[in-house]
Protein backbone atom coordinates (compact mmCIF):
# COMPACT_ATOMS: atom_id res chain seq x y z
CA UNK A 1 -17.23 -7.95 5.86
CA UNK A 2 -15.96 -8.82 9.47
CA UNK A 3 -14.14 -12.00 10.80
CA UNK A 4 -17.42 -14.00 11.54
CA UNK A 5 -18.73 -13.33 8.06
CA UNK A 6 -15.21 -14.64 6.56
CA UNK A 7 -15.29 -17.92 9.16
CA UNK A 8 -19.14 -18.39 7.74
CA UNK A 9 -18.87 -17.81 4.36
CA UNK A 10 -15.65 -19.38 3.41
CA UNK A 11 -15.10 -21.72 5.65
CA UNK A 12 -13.92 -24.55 2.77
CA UNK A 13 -11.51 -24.36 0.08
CA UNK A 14 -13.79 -24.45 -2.95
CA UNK A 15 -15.81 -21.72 -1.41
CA UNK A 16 -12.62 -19.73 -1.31
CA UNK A 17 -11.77 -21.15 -5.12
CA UNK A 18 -15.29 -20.05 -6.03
CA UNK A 19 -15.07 -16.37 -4.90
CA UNK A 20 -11.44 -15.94 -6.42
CA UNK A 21 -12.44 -17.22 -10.01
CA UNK A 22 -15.53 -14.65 -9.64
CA UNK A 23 -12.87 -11.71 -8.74
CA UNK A 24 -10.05 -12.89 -11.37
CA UNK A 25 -12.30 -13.65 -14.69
CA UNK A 26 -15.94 -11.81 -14.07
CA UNK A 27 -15.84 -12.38 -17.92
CA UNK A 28 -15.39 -16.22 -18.24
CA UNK A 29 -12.24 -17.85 -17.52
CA UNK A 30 -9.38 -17.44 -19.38
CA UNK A 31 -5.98 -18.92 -19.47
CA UNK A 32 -3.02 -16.93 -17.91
CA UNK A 33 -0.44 -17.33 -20.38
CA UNK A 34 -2.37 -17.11 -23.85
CA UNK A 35 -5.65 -15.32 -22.69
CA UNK A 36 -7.84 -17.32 -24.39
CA UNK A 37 -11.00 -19.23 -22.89
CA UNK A 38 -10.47 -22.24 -20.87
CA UNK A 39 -13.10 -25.19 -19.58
CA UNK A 40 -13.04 -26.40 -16.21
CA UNK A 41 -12.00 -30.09 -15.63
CA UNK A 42 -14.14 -32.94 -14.14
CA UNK A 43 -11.32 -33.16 -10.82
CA UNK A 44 -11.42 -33.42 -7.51
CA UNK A 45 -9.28 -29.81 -7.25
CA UNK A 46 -11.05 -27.53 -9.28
CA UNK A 47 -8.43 -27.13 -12.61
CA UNK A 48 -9.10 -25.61 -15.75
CA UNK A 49 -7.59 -26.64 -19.19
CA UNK A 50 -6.46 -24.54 -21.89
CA UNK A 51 -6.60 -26.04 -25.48
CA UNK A 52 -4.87 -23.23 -27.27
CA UNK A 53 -1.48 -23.82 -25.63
CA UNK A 54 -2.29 -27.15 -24.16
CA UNK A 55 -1.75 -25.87 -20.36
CA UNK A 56 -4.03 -26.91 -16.86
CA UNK A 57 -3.73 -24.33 -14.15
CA UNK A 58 -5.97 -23.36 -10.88
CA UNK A 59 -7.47 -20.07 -10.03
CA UNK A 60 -4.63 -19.03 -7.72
CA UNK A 61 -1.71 -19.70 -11.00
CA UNK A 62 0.41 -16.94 -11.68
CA UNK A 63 -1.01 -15.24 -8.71
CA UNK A 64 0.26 -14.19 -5.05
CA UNK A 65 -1.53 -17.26 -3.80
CA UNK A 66 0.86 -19.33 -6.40
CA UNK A 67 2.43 -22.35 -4.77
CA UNK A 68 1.07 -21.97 -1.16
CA UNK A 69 0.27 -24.91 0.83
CA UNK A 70 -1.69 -22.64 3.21
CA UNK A 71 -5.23 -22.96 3.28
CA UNK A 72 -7.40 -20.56 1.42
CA UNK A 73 -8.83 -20.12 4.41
CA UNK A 74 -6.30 -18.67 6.71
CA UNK A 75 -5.41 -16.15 3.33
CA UNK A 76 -8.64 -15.05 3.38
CA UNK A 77 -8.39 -14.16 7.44
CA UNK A 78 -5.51 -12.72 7.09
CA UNK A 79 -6.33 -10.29 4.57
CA UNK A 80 -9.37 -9.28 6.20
CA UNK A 81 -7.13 -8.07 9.62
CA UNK A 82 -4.67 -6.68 8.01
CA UNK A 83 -7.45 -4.48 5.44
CA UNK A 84 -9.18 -4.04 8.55
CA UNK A 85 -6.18 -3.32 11.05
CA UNK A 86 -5.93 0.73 10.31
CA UNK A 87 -2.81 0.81 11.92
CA UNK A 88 -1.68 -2.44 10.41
CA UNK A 89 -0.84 -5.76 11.74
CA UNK A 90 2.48 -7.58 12.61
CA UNK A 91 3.12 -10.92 12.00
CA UNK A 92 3.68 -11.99 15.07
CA UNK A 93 0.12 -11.46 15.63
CA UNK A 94 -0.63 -12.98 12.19
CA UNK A 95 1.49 -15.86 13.91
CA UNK A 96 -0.51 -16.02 16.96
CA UNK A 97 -4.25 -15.37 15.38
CA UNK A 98 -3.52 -18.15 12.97
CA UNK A 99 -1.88 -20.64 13.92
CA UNK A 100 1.00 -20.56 12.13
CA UNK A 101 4.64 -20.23 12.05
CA UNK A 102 6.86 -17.00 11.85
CA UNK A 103 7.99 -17.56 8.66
CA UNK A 104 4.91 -18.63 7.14
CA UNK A 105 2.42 -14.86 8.79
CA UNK A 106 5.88 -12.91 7.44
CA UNK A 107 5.57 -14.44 4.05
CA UNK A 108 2.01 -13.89 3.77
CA UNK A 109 1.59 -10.48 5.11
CA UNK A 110 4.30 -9.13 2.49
CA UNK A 111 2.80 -11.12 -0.34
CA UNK A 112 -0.23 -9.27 0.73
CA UNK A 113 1.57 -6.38 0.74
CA UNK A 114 2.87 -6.75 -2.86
CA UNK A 115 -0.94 -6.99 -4.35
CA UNK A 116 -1.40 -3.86 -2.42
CA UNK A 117 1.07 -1.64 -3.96
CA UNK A 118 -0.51 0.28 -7.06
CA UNK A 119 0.27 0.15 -10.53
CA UNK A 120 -2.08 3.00 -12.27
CA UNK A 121 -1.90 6.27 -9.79
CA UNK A 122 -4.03 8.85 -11.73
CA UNK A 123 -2.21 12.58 -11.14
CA UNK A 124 -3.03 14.10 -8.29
CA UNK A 125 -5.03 18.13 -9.24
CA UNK A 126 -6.99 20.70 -6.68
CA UNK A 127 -5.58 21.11 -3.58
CA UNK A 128 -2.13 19.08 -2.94
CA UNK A 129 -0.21 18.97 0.08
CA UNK A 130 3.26 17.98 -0.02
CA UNK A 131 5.50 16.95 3.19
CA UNK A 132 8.34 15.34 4.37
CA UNK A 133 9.01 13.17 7.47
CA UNK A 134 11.70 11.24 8.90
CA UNK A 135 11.40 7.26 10.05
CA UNK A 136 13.32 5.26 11.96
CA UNK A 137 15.52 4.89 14.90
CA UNK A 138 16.72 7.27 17.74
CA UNK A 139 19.54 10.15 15.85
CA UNK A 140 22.39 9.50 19.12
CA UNK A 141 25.16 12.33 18.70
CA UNK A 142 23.58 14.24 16.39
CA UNK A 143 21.24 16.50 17.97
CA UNK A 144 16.97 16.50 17.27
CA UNK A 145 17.25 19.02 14.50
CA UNK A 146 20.09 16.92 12.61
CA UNK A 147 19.23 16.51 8.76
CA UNK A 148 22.72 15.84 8.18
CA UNK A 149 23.80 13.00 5.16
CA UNK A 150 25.04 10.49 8.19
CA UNK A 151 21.48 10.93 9.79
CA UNK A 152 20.47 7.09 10.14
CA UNK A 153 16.38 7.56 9.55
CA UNK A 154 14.73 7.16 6.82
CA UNK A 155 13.08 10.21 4.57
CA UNK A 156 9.56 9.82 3.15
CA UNK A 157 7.37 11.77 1.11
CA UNK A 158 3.69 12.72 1.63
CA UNK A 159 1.62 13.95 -1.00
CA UNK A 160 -1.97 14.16 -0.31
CA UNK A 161 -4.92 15.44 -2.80
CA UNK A 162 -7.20 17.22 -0.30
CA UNK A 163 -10.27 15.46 0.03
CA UNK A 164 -8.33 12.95 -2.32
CA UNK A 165 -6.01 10.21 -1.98
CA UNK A 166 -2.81 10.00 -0.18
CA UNK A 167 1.24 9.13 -2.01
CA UNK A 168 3.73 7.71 0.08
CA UNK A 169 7.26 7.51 -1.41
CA UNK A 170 10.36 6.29 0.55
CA UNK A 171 13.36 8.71 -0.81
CA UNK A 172 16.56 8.97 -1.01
CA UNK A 173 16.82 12.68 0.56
CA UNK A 174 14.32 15.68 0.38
CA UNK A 175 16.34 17.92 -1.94
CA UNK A 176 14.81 20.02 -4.37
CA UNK A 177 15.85 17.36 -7.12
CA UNK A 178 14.24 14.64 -5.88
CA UNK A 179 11.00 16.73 -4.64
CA UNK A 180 10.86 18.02 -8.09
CA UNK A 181 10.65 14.61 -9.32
CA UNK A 182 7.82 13.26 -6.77
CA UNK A 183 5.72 16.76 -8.09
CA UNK A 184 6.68 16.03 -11.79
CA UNK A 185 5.14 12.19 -11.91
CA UNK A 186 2.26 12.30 -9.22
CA UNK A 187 0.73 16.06 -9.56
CA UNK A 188 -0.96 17.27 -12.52
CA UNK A 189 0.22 20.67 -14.40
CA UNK A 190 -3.48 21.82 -13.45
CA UNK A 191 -3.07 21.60 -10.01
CA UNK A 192 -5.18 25.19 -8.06
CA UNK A 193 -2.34 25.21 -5.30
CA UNK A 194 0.49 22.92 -4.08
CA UNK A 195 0.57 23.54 0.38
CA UNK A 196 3.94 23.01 1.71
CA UNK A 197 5.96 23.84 4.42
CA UNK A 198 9.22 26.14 4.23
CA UNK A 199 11.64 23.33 3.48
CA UNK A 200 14.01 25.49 1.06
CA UNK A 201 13.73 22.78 -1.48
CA UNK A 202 10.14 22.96 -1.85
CA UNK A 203 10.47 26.68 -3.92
CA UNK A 204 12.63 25.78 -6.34
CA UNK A 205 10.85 22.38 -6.52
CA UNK A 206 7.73 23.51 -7.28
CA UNK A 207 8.57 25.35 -10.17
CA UNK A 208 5.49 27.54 -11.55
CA UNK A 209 2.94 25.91 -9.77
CA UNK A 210 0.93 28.18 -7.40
CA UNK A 211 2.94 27.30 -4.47
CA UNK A 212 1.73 28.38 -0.67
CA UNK A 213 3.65 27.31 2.37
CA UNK A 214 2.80 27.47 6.42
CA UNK A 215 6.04 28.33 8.70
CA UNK A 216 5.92 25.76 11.66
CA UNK A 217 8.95 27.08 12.83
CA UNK A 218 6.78 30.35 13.90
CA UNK A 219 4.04 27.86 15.43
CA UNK A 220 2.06 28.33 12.16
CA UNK A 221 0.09 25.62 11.60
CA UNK A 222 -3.10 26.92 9.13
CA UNK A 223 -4.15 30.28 8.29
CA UNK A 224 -7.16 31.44 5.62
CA UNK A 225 -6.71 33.40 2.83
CA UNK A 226 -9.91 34.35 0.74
CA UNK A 227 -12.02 31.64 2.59
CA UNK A 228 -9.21 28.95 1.53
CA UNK A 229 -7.26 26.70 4.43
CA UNK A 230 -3.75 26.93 4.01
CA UNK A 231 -2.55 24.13 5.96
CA UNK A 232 -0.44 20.52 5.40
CA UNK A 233 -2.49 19.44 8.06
CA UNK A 234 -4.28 16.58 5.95
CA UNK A 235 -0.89 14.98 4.80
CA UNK A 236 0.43 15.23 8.21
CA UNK A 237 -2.77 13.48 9.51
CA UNK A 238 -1.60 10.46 7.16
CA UNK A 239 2.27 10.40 8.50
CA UNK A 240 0.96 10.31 12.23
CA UNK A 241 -0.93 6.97 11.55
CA UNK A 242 2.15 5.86 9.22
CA UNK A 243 4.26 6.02 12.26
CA UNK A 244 1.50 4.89 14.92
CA UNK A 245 1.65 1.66 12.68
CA UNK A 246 5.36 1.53 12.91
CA UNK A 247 5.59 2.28 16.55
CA UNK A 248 2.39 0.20 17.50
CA UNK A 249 1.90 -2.20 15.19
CA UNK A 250 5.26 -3.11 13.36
CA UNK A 251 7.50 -2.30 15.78
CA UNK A 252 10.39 -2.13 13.60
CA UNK A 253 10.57 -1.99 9.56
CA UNK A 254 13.94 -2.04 7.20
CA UNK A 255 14.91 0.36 4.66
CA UNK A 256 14.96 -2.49 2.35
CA UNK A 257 11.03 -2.99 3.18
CA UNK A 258 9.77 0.54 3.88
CA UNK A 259 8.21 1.01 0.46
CA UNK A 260 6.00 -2.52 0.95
CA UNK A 261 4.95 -0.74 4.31
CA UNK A 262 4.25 2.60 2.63
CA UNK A 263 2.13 0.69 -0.07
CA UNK A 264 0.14 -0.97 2.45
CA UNK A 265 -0.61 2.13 4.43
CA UNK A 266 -1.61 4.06 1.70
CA UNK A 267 -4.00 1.98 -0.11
CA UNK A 268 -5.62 1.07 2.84
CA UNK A 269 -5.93 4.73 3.95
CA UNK A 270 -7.15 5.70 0.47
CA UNK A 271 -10.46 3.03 0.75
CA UNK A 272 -10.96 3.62 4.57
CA UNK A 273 -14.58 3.97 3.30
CA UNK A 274 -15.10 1.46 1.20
CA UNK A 275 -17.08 -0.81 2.17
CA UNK A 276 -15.94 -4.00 0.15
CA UNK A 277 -12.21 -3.21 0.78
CA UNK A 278 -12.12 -7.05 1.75
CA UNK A 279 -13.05 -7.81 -1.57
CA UNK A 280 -11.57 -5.20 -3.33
CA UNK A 281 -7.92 -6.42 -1.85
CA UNK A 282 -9.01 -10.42 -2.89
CA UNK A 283 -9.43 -8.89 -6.61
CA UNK A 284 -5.77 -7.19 -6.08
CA UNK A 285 -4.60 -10.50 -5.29
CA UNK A 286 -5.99 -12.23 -8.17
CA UNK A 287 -4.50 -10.14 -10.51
CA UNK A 288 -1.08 -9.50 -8.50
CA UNK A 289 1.98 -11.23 -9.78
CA UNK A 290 3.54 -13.73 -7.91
CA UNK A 291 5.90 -12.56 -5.40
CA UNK A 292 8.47 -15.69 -4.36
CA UNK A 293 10.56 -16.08 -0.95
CA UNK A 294 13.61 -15.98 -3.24
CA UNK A 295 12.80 -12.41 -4.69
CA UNK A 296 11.29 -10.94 -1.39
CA UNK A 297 14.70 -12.34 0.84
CA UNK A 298 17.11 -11.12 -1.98
């Protein structure tokens, strides 16, 4: 799907409507609060009735689209760039592709952030890397090697499947309490080998899990053993176009928003070949719940 095939294709609102009540009930439409079958009414603005709990709603109820005076249109744009952006988008240049105001591309871009992030993460197995890395501004007075508690950047965690998908989890610190967590929820008690590097943390953390680990410190960056790459090469592949998004694209992201960033990264990253991603995010966004200024300003 590119940008001329979104302008073409949808270029009114019930062509939009059409596609979203497609994506949102493939099995006949159904009513959002009681689930049972609804009948479209004879309107202008296509509504559908309930009779079961007596309630009329549109396709975009009780979704991220949910009281948005913007266009269908301009949604639909504007999640194509950003599933297409691999480095993201900002919203000033949501602002300035779209016509709209700064408030209005911010809103929308972390609405269609929230329908990003993932509820169902199946446990990661095989080959796992697991790494840490730091975001955020300049450490002044501390020295480049300070991982000190008044260190003002931000810690995430990479863990990558190889040949899999990719985790990205904004934490408080990267001690071996809260890696053991991360390796307890996301990677299965199957897992052939879990790659890190030789944080101290990661040994205790890994608890009795095959664990192999490459020493940058010694300029060690992959070595093979029995025709197998040890390397966190793959993961650190993912964190290099995490931060090329923050340098180049964002600019500048909160602590308090991080994980909305991480979320977008990642699931875009994990369908970078899928070829109906644009349509894959419109069913996210369908089935997202609603995300209001109130909640995201709080």
């Amino acid at each position: 799907m590119t940008l001329v095939d979104v302008i073409n294709l949808f270029d009114t609102d019930e062509k939009c409507r059409e596609i979203l009540v497609r994506l949102r009930w493939p099995g006949g439409v159904e009513c959002p609060r009681c689930k049972m079958p609804a009948v479209e009414l004879a309107t202008v603005k296509q509504l559908f009735y309930c009779k079961g709990c007596d309630y009329q709603f549109s396709v975009t109820a009780s979704t991220i689209f949910n009281d948005s005076h913007l266009p269908l249109q301009k949604w639909f744009l504007a999640t194509l760039l950003l599933c297409e952006a691999k480095k993201g988008m900002s919203a000033n240049q949501i602002k300035r592709t779209l016509g709209v105001s700064y408030k209005t591309a911010w809103y929308l871009c972390h609405r269609i952030r929230a329908a990003m992030k993932e509820a169902d993460r199946p446990m990661l197995d095989g080959v796992v890397e697991m790494d840490e890395t730091y975001v955020g501004g300049k450490a002044r007075g501390y020295g480049s090697g300070w991982r000190g508690e008044r260190h003002p950047k931000e810690v995430v965690i990479g863990i990558r499947q190889r040949g899999g998908d990719v985790r990205f989890f904004h934490a408080e610190d990267a001690r071996k309490g809260t890696l053991a967590k991360y390796i307890k929820e996301n990677i299965s008690a199957d897992v052939e080998v879990i790659i890190t590097d030789e944080l101290p943390g990661y040994k205790t953390a890994v608890g009795e899990h095959r664990h192999e680990t490459v020493n940058h410190n010694a300029k060690e960056y992959a070595r093979y053993e029995n025709g197998a790459c040890i390397s966190t090469n793959t993961v650190e592949s993912a964190f290099s176009l995490l931060k090329r998004g923050i340098m180049g694209s964002w600019h500048k992201v909160s602590a308090k928003h991080l994980p909305a960033y991480l979320a977008e990264m990642e699931f875009r990253f994990n369908r970078r070949k899928n070829s109906n991603l644009f349509l894959d995010t419109l069913r996210h966004m369908v089935t997202a719940p609603t995300l209001t200024f109130e909640k995201l300003t709080a």
